[in-house]
N, C-alpha and C. Protein backbone atom coordinates (compact mmCIF):
# COMPACT_ATOMS: atom_id res chain seq x y z
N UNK A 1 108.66 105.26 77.75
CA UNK A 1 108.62 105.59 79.16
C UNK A 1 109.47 104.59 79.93
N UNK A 2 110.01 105.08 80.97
CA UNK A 2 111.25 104.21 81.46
C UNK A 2 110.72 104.62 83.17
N UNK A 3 111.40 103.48 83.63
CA UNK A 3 111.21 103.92 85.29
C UNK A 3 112.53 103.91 86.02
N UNK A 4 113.25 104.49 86.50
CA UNK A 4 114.28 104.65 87.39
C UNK A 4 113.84 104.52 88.82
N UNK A 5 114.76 104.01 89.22
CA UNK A 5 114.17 103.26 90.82
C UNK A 5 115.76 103.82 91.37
N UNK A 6 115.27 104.71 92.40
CA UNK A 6 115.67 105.83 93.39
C UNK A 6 116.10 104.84 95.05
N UNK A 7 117.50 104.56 95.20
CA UNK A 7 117.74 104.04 96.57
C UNK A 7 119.40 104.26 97.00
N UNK A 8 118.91 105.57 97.45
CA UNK A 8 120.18 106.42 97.82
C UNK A 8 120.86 105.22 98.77
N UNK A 9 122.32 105.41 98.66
CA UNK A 9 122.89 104.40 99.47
C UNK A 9 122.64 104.74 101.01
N UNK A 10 123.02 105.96 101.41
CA UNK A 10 122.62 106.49 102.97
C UNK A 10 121.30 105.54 103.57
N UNK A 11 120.87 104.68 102.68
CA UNK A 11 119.17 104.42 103.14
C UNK A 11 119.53 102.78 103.69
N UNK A 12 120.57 102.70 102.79
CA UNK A 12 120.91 100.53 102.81
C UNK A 12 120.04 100.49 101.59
N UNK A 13 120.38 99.20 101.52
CA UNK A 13 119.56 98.43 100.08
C UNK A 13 118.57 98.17 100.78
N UNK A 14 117.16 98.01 100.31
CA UNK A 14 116.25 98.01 99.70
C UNK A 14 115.56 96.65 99.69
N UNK A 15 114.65 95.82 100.20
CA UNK A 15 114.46 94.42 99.90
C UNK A 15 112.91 93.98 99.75
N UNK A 16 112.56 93.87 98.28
CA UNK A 16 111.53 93.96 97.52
C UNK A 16 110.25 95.14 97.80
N UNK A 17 111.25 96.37 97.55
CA UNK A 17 110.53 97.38 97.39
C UNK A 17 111.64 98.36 96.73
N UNK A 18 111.51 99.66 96.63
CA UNK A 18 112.21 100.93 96.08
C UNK A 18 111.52 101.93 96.45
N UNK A 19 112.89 102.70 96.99
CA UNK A 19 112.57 103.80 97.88
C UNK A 19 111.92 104.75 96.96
N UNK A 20 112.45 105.08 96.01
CA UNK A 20 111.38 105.83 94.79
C UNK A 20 111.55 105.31 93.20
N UNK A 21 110.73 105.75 92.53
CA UNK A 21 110.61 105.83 91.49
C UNK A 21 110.33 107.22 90.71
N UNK A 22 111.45 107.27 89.71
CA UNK A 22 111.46 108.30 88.71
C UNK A 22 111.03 107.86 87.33
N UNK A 23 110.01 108.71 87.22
CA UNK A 23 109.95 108.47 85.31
C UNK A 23 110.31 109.93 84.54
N UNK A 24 110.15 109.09 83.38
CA UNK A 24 110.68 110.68 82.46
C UNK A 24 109.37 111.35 81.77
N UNK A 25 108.45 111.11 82.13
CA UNK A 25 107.29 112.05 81.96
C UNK A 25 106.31 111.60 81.15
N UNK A 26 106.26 110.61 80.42
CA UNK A 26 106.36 110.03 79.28
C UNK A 26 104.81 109.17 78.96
N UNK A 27 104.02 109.39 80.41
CA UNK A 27 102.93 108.70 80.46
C UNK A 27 102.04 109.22 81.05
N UNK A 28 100.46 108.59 81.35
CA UNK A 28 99.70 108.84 81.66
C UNK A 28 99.73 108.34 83.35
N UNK A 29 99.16 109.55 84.46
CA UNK A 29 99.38 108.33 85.73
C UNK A 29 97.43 108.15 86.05
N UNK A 30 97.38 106.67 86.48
CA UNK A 30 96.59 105.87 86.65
C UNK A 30 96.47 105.75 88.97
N UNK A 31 95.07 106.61 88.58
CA UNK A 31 95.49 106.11 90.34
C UNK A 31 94.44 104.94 90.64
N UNK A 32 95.01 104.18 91.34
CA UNK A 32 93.62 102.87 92.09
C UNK A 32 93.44 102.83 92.80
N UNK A 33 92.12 102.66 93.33
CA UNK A 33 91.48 102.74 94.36
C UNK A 33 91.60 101.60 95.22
N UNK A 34 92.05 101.61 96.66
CA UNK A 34 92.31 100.81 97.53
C UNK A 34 91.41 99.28 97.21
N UNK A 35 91.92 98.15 96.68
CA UNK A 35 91.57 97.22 96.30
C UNK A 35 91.47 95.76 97.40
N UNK A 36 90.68 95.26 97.86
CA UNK A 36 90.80 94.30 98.75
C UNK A 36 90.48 92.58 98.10
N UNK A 37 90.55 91.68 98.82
CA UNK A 37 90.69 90.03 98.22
C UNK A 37 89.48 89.56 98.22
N UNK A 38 88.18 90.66 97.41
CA UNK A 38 86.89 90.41 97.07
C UNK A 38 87.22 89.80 95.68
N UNK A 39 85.69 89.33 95.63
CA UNK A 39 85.55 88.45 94.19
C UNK A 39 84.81 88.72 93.38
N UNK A 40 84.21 88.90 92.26
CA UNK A 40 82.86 89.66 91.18
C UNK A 40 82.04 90.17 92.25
N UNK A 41 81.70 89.14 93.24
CA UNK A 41 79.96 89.70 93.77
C UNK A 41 80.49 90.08 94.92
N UNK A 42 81.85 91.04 94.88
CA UNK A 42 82.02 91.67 95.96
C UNK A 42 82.07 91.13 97.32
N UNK A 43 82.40 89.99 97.38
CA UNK A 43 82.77 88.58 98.63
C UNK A 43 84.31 88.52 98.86
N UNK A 44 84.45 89.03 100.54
CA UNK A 44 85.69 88.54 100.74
C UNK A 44 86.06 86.73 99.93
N UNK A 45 87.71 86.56 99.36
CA UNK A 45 87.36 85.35 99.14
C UNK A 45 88.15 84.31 100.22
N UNK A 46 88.32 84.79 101.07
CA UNK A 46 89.06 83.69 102.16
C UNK A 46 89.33 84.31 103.68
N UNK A 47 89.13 83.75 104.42
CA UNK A 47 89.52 84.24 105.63
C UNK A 47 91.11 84.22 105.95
N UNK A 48 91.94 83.69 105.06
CA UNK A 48 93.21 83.46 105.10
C UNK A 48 93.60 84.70 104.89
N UNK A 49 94.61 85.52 104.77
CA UNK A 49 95.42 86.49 105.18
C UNK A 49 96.62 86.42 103.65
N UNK A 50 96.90 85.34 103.22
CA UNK A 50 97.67 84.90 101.93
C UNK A 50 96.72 85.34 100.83
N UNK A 51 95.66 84.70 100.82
CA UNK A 51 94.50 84.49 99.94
C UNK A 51 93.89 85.81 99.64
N UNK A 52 93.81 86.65 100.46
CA UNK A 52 93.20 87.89 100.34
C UNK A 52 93.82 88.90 99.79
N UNK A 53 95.59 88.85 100.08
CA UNK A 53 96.49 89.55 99.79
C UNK A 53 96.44 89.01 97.85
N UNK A 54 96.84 88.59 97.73
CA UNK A 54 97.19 87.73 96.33
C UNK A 54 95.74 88.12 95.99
N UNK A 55 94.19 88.05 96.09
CA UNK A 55 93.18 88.50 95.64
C UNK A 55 93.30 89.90 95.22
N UNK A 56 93.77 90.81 96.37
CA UNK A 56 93.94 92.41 96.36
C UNK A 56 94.71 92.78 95.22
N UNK A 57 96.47 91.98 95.09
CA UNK A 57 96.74 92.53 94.14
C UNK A 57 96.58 91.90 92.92
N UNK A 58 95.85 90.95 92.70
CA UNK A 58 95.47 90.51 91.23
C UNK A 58 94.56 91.33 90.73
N UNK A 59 93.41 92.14 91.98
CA UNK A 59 92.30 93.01 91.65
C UNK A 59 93.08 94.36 91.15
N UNK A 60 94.31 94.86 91.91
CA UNK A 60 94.81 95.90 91.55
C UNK A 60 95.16 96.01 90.22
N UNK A 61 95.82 95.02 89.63
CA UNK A 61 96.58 94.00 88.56
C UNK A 61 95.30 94.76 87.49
N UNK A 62 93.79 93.93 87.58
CA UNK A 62 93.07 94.05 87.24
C UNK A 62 92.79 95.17 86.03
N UNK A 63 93.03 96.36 87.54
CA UNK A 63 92.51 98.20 87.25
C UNK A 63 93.79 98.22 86.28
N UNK A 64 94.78 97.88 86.17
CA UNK A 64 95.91 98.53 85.86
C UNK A 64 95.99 98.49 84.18
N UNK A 65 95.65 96.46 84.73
CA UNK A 65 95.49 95.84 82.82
C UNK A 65 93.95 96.51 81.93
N UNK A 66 93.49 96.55 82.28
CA UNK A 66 91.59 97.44 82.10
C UNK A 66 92.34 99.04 81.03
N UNK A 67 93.23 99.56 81.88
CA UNK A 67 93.57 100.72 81.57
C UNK A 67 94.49 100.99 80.55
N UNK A 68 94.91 99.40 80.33
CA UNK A 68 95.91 99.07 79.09
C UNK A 68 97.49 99.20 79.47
N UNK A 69 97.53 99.12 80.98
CA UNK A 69 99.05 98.73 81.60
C UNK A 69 98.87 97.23 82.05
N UNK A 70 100.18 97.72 82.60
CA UNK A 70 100.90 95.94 82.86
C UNK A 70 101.35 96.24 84.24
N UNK A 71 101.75 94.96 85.16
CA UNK A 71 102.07 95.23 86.28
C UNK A 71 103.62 95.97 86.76
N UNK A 72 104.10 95.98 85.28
CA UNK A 72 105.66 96.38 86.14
C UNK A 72 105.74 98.66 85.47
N UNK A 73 104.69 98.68 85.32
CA UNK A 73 103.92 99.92 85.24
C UNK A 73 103.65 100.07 86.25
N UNK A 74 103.20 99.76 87.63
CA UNK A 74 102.42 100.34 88.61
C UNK A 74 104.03 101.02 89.71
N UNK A 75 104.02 102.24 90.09
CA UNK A 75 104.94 103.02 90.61
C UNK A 75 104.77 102.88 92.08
N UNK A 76 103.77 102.61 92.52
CA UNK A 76 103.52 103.21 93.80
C UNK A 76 102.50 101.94 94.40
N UNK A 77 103.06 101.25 95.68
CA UNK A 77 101.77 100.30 96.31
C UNK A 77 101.51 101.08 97.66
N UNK A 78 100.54 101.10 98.02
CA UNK A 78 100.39 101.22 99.86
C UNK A 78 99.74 100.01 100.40
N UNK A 79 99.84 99.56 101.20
CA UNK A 79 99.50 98.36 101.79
C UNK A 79 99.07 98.47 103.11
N UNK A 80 97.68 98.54 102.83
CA UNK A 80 97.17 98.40 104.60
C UNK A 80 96.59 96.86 105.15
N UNK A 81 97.18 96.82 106.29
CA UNK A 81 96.87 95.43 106.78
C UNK A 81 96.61 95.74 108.16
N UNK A 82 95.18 94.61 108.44
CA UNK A 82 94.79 94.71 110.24
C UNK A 82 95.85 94.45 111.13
N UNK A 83 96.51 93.61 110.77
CA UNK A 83 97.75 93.03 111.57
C UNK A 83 99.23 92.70 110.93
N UNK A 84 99.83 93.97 111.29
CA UNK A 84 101.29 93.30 111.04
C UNK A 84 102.26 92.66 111.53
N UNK A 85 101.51 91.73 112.33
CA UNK A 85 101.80 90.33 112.75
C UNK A 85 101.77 89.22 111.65
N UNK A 86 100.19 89.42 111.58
CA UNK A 86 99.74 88.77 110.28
C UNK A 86 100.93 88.29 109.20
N UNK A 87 100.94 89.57 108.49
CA UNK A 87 101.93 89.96 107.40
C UNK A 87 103.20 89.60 107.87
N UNK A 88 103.86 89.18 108.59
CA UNK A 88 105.56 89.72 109.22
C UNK A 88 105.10 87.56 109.23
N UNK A 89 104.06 87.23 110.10
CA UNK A 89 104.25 85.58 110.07
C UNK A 89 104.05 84.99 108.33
N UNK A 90 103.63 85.83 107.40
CA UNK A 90 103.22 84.94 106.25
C UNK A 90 104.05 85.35 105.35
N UNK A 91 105.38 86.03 105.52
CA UNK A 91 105.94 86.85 104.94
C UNK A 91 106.30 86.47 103.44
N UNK A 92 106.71 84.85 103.33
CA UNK A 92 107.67 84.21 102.87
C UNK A 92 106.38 83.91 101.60
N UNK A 93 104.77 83.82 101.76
CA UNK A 93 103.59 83.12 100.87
C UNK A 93 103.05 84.52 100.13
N UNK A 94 103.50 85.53 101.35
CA UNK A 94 103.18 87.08 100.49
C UNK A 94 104.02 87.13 99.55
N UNK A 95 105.33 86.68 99.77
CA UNK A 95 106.57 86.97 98.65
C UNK A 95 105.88 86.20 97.63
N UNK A 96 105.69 84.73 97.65
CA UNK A 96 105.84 83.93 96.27
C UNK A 96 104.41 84.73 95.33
N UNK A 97 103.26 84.88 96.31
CA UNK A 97 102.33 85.60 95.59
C UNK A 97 102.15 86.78 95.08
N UNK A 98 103.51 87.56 95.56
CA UNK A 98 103.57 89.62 94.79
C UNK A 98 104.72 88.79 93.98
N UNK A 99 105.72 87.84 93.65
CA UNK A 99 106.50 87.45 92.09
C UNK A 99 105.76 86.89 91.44
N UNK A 100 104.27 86.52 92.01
CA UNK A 100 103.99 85.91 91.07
C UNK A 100 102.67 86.61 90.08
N UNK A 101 102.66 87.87 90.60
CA UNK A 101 101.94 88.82 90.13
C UNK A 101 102.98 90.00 89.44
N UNK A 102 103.55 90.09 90.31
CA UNK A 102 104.75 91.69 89.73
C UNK A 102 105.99 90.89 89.03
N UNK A 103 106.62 89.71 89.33
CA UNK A 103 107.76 89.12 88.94
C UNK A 103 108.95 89.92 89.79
N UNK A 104 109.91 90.12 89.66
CA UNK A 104 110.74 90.89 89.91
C UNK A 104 110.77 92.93 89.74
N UNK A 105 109.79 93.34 89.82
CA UNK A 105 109.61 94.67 89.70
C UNK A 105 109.05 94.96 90.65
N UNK A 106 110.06 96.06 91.79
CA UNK A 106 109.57 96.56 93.12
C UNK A 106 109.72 98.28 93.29
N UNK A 107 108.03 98.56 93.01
CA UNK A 107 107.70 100.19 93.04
C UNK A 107 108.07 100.26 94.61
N UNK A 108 107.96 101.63 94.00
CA UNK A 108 107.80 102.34 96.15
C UNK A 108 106.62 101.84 96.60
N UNK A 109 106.95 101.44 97.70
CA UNK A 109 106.25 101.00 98.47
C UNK A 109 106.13 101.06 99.82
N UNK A 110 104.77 101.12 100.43
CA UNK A 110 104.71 100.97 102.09
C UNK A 110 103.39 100.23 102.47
N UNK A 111 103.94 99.94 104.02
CA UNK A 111 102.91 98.87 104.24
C UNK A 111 102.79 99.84 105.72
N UNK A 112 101.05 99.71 106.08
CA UNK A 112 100.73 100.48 107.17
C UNK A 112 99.63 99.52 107.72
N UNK A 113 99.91 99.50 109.15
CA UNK A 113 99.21 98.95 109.72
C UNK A 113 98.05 99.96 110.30
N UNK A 114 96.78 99.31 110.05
CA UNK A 114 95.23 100.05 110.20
C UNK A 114 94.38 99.18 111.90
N UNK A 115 93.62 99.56 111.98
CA UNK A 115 92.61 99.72 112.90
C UNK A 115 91.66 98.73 112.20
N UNK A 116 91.25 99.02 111.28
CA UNK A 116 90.34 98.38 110.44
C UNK A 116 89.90 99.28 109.41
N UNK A 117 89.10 97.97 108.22
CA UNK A 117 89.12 98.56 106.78
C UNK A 117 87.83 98.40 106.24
N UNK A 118 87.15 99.32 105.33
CA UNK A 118 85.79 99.85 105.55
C UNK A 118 85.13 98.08 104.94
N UNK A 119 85.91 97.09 104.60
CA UNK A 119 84.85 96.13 103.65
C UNK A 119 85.07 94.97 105.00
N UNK A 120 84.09 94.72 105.65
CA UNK A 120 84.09 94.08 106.59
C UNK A 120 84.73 92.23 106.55
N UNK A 121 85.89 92.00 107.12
CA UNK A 121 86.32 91.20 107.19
C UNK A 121 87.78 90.99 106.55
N UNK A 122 87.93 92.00 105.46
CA UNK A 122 89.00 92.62 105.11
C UNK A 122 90.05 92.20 105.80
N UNK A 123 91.31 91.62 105.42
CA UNK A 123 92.44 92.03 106.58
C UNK A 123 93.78 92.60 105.67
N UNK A 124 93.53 93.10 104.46
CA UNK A 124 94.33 93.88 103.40
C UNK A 124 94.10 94.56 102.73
N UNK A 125 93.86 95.95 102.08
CA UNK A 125 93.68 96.43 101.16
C UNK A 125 94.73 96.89 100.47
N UNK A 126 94.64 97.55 99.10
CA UNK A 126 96.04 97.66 98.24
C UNK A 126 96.09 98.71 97.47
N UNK A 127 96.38 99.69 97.37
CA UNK A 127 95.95 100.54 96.29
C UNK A 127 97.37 101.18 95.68
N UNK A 128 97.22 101.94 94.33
CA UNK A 128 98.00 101.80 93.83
C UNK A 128 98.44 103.19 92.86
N UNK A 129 99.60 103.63 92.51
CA UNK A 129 99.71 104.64 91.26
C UNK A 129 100.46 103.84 90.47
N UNK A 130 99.89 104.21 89.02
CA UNK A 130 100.52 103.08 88.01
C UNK A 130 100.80 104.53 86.76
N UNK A 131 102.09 104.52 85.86
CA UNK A 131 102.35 105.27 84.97
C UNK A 131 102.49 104.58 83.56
N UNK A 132 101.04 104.77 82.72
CA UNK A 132 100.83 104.01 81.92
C UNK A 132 100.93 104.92 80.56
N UNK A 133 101.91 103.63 79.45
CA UNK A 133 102.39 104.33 78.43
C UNK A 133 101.61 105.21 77.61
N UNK A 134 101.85 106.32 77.00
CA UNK A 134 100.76 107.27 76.21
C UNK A 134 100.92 106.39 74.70
């Protein structure tokens, strides 16, 4: 199974994300459920905004490895955040913490700013489609 990453020039390049992803059919798809920067007993683990993010997608990470994928398997992120202020000031601690989870592999992706998110105190959730080898 192979992934082709889709970024028509009409669009501009692309900067740590991809406008799509193509596979050749070749796998199983894995969907995850919006994941936030809780801990075993279900505890936000920081009021920090870095900390929670990097929690979310290590939890995503989690579902993906459980299912017998890896992170540069996952096709698809959505990213909801209370404030994309937040996100836009920490931009540079979000980066070192999604290479240091994904490395250099950037699915499609979007980031949407919410109202608020059902696990109280939340200020990220993450969820995910991942195409995991048969």
């Amino acid at each position: 199974m192979t992934f082709k990453l889709i970024n028509p020039e009409i669009l501009g390049p692309p900067r740590g994300y991809s406008n799509g992803v193509l596979t050749d059919g070749g796998g199983r798809l894995l969907f995850v459920a919006g994941q936030v920067g809780c801990d075993k007993d279900q505890r936000i683990v920081s009021d920090n905004f870095v900390e929670q993010f990097d929690r979310a997608l290590g939890n995503v990470i989690a579902v993906v490895t459980e299912a017998g994928g890896s992170p540069d398997q996952i096709a698809r992120l959505v990213l909801y955040v209370t404030t994309r202020q937040e996100y836009q000031e920490h931009l540079k601690e979000v980066g070192e913490s999604y290479r240091a989870h994904m490395g250099k592999h950037f699915p499609a992706m979007v980031l949407v700013e919410v109202k608020g998110l059902l696990a109280e105190k939340a200020k990220v959730e993450i969820e995910a489609v991942s195409v995991l080898k048969t």
